[in-house]
PDB file of N, CA and C in Angstrom:
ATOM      1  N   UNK A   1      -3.899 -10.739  -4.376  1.00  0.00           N
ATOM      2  CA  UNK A   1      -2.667 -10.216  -4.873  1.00  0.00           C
ATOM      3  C   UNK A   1      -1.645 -10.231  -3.747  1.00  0.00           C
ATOM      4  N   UNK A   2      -0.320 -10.771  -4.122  1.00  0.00           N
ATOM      5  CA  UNK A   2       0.607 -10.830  -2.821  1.00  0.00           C
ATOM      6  C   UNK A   2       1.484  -9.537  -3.554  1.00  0.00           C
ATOM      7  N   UNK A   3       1.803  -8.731  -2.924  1.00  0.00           N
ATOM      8  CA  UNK A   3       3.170  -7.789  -2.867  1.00  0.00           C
ATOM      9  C   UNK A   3       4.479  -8.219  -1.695  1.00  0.00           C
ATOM     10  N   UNK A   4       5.415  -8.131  -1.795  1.00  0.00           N
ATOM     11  CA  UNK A   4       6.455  -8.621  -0.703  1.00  0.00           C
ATOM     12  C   UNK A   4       6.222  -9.428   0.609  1.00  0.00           C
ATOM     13  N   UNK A   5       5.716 -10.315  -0.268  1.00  0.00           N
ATOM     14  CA  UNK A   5       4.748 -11.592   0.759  1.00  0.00           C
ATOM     15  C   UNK A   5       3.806 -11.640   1.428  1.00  0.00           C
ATOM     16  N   UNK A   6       3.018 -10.185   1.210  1.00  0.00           N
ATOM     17  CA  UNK A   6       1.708  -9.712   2.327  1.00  0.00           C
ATOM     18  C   UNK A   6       1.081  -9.706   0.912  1.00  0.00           C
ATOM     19  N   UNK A   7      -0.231 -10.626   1.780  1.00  0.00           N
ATOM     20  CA  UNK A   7      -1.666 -10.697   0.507  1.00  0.00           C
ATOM     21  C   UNK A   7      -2.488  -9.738   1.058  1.00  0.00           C
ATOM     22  N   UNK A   8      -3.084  -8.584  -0.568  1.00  0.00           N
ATOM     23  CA  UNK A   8      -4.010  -8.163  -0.627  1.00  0.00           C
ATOM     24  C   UNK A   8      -5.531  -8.703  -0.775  1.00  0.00           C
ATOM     25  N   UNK A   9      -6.486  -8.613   0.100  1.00  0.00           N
ATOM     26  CA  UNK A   9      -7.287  -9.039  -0.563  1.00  0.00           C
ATOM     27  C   UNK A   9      -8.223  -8.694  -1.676  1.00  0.00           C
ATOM     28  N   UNK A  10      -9.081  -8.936  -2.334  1.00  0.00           N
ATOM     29  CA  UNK A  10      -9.611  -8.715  -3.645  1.00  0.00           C
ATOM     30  C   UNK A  10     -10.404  -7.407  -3.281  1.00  0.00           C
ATOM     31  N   UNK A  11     -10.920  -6.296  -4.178  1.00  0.00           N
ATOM     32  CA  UNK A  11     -11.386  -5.251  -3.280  1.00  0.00           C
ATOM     33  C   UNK A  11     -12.812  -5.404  -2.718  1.00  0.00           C
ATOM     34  N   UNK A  12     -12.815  -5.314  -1.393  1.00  0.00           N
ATOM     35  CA  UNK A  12     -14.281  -5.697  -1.196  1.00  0.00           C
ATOM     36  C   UNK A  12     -15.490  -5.213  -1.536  1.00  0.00           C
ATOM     37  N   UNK A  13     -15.303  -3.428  -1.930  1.00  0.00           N
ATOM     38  CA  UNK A  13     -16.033  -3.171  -2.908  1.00  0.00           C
ATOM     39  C   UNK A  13     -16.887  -4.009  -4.354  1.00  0.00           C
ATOM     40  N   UNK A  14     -15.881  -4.577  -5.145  1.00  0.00           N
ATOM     41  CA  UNK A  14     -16.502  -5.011  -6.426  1.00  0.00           C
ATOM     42  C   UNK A  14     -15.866  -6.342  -6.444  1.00  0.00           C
ATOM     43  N   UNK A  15     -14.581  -6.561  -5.305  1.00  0.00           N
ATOM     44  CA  UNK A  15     -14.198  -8.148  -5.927  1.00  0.00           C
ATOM     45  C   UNK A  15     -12.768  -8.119  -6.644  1.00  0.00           C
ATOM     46  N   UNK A  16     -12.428  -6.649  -7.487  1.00  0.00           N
ATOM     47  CA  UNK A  16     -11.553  -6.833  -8.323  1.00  0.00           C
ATOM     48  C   UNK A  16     -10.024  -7.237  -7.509  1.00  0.00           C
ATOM     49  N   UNK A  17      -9.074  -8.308  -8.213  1.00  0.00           N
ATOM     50  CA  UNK A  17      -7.819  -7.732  -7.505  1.00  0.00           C
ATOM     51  C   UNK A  17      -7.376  -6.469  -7.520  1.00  0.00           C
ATOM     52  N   UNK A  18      -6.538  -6.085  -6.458  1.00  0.00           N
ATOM     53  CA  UNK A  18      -6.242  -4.600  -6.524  1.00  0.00           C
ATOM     54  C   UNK A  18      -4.156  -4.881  -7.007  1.00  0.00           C
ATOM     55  N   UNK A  19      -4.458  -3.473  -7.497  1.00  0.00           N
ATOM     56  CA  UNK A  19      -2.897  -3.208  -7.686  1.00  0.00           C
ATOM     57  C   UNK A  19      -2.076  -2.238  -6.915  1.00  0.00           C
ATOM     58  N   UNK A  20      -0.892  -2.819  -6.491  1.00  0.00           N
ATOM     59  CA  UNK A  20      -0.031  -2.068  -5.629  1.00  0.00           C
ATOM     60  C   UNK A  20       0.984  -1.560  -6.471  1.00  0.00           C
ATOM     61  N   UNK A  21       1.441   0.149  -5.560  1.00  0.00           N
ATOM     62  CA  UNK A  21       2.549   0.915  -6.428  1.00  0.00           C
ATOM     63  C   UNK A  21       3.435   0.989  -4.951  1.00  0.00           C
ATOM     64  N   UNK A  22       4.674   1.186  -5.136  1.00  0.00           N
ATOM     65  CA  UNK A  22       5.748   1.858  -4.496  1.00  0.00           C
ATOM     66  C   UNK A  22       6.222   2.675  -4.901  1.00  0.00           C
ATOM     67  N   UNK A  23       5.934   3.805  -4.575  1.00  0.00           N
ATOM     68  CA  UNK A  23       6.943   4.848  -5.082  1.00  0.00           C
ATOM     69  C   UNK A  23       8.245   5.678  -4.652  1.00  0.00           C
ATOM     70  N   UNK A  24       9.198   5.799  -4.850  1.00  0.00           N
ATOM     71  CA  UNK A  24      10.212   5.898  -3.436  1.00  0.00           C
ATOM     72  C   UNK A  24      11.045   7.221  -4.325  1.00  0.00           C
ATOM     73  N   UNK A  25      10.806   8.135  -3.154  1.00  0.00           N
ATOM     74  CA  UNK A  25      11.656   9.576  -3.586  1.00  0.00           C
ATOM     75  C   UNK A  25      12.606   9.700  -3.103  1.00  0.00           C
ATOM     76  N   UNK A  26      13.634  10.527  -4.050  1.00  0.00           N
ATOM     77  CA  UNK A  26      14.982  10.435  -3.114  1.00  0.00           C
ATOM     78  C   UNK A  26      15.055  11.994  -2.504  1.00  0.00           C
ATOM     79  N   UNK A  27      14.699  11.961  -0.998  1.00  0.00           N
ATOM     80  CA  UNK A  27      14.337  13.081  -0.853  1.00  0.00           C
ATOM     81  C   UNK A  27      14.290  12.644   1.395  1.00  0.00           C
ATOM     82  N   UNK A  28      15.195  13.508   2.014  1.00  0.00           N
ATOM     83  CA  UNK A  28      15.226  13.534   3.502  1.00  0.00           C
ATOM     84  C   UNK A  28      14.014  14.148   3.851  1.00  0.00           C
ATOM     85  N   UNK A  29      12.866  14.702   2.963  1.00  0.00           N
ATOM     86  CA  UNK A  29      11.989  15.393   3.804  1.00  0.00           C
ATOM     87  C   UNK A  29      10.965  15.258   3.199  1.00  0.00           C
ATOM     88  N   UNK A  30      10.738  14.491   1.976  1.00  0.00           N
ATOM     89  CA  UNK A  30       9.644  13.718   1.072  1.00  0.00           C
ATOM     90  C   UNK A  30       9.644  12.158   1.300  1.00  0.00           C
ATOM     91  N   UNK A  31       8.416  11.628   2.086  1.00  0.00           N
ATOM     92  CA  UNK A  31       8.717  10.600   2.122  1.00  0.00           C
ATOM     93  C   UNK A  31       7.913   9.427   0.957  1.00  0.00           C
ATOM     94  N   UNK A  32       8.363   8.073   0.913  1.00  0.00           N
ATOM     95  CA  UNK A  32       8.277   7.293  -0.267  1.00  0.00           C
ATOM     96  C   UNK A  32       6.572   7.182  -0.169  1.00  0.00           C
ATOM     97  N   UNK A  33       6.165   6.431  -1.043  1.00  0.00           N
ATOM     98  CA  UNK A  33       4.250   6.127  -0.724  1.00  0.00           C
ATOM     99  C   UNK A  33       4.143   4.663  -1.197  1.00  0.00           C
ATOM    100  N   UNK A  34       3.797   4.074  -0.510  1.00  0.00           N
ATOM    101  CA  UNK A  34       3.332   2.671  -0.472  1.00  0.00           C
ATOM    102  C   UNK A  34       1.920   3.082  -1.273  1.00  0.00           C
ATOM    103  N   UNK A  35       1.082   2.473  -2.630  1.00  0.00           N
ATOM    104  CA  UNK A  35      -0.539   2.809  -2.492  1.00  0.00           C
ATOM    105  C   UNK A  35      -1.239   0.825  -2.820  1.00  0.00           C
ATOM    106  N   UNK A  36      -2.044   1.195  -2.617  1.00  0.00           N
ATOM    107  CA  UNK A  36      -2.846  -0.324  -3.071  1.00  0.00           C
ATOM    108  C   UNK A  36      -4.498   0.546  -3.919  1.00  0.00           C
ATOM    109  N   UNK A  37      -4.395  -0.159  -5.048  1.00  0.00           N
ATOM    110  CA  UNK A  37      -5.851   0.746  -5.853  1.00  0.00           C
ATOM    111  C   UNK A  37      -6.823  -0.753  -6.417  1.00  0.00           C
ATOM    112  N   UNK A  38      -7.674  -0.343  -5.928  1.00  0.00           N
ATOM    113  CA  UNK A  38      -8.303  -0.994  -7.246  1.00  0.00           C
ATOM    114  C   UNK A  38      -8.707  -0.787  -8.536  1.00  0.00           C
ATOM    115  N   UNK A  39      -8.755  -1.403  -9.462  1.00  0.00           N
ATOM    116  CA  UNK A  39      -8.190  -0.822 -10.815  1.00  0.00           C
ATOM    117  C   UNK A  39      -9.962  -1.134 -11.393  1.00  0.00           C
ATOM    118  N   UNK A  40     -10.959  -1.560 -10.898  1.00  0.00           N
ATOM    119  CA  UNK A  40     -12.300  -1.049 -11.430  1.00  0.00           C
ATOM    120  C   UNK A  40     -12.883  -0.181 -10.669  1.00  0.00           C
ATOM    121  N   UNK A  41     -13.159  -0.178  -9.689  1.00  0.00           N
ATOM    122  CA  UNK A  41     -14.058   0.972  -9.152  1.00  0.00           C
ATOM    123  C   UNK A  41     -13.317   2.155  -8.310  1.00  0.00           C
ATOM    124  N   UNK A  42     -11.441   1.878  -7.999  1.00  0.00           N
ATOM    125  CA  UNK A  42     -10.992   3.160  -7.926  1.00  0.00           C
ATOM    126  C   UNK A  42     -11.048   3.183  -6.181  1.00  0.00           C
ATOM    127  N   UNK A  43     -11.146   2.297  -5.544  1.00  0.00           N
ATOM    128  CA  UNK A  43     -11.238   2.464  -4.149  1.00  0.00           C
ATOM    129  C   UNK A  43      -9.542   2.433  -4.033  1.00  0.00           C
ATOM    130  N   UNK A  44      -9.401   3.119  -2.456  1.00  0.00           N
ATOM    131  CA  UNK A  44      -7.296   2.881  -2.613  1.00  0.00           C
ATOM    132  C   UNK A  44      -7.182   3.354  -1.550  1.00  0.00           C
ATOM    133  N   UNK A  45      -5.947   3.284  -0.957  1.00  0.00           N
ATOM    134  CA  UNK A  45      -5.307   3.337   0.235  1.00  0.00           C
ATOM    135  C   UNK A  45      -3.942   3.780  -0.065  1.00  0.00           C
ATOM    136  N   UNK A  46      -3.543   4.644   1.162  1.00  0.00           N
ATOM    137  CA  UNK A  46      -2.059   4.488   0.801  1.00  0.00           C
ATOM    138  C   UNK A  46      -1.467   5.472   2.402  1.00  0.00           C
ATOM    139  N   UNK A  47      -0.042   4.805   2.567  1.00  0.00           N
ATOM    140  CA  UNK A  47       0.767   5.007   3.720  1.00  0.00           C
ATOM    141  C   UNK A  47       1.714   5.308   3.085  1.00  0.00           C
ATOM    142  N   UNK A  48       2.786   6.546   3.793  1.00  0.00           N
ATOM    143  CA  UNK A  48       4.037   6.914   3.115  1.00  0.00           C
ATOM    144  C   UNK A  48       4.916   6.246   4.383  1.00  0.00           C
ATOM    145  N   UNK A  49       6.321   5.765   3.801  1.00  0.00           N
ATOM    146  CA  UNK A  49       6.836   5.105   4.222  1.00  0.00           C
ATOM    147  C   UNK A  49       8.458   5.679   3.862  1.00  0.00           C
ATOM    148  N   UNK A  50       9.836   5.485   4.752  1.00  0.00           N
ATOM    149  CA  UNK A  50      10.897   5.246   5.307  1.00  0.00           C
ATOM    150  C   UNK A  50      11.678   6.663   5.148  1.00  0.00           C
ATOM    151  N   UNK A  51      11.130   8.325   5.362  1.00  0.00           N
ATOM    152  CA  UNK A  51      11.803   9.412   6.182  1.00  0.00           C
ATOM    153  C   UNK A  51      12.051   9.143   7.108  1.00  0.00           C
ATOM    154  N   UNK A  52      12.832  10.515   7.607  1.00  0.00           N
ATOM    155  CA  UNK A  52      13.281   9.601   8.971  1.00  0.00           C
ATOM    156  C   UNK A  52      12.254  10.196   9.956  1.00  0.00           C
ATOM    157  N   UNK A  53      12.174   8.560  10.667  1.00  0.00           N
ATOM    158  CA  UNK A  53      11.443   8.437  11.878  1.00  0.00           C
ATOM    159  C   UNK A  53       9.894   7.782  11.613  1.00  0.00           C
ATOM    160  N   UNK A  54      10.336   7.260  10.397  1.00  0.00           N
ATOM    161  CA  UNK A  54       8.926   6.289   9.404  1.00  0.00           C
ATOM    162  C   UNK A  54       9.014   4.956   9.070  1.00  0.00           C
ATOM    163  N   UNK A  55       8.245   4.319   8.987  1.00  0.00           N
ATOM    164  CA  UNK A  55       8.653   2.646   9.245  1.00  0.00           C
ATOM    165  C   UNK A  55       9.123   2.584   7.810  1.00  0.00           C
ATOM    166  N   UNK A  56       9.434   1.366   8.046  1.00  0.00           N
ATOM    167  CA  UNK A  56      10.563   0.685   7.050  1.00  0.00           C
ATOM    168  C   UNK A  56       9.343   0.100   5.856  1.00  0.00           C
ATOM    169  N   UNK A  57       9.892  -0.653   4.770  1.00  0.00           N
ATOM    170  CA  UNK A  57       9.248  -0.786   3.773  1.00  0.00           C
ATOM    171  C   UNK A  57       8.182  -2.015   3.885  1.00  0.00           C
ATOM    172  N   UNK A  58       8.892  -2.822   4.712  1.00  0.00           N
ATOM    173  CA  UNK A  58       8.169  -4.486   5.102  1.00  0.00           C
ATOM    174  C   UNK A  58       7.262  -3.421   6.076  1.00  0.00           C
ATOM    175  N   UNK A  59       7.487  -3.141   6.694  1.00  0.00           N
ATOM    176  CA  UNK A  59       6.351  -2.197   7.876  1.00  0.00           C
ATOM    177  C   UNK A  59       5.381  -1.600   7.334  1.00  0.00           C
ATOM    178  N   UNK A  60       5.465  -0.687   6.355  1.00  0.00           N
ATOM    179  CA  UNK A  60       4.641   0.113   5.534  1.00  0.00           C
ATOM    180  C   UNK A  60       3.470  -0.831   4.848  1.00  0.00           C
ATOM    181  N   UNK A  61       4.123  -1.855   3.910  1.00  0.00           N
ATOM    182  CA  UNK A  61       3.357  -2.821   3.429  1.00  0.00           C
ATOM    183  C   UNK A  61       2.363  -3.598   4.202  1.00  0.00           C
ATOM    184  N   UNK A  62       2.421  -4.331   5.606  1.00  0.00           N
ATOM    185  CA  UNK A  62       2.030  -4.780   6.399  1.00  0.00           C
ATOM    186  C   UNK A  62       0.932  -4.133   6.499  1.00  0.00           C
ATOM    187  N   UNK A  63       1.101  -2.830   7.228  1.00  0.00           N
ATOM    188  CA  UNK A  63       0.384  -1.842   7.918  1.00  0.00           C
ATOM    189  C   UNK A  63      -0.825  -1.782   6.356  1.00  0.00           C
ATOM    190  N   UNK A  64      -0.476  -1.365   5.455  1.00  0.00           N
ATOM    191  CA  UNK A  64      -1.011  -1.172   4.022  1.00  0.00           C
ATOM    192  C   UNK A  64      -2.019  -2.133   4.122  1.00  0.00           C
ATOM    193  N   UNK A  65      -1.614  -3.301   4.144  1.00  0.00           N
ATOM    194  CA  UNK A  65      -2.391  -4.738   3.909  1.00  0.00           C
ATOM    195  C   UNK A  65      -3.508  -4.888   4.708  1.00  0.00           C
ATOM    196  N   UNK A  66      -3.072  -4.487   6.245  1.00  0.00           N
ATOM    197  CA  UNK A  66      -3.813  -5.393   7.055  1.00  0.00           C
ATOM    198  C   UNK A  66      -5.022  -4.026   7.136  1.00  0.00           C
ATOM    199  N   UNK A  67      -4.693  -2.361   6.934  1.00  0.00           N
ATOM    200  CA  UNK A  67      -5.904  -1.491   6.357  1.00  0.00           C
ATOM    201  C   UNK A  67      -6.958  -1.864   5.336  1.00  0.00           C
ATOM    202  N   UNK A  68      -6.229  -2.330   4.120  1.00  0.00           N
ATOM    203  CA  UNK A  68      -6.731  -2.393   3.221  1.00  0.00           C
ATOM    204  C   UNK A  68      -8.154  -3.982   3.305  1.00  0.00           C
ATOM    205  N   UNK A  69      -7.166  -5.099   4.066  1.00  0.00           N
ATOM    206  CA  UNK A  69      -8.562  -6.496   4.232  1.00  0.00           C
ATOM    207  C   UNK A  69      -8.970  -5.904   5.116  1.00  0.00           C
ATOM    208  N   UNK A  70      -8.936  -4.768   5.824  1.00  0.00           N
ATOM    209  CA  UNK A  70     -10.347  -4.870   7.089  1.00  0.00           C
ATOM    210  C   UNK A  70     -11.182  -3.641   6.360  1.00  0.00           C
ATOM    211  N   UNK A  71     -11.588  -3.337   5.364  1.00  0.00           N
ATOM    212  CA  UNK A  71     -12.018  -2.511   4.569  1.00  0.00           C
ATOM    213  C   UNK A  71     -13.650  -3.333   4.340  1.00  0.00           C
TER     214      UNK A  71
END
């Protein structure tokens, strides 16, 4: 699965592709959540991303990705 040009890989758990959410609050002291799930067995990850003094959205994703294939 690619999200904003960074590939997920399939979950290494069971294989399934996984699905990614962004969720972005409008909020100075709530920050947004990047998640990646897999949608059969429920394994997932997730980094909150761009309050201030929090990486940016391409950053978040990255970081997301490269957690999620060394899994």
């Amino acid at each position: 699965m690619t999200f904003n040009d960074v590939e997920f890989k399939a979950c290494l758990r069971c294989g399934v592709e996984p699905v990614a959410e962004d969720v972005r609050v409008r909020s100075l002291t709530e920050p947004n959540v990047m998640s990646v799930t897999c949608p059969a067995c429920g394994m997932s990850d997730r980094i909150a991303w761009g309050s201030v003094g929090q990486a940016s959205l391409e950053h978040a994703v990255a970081t997301l990705a490269s957690s999620w294939n060394r899994r």
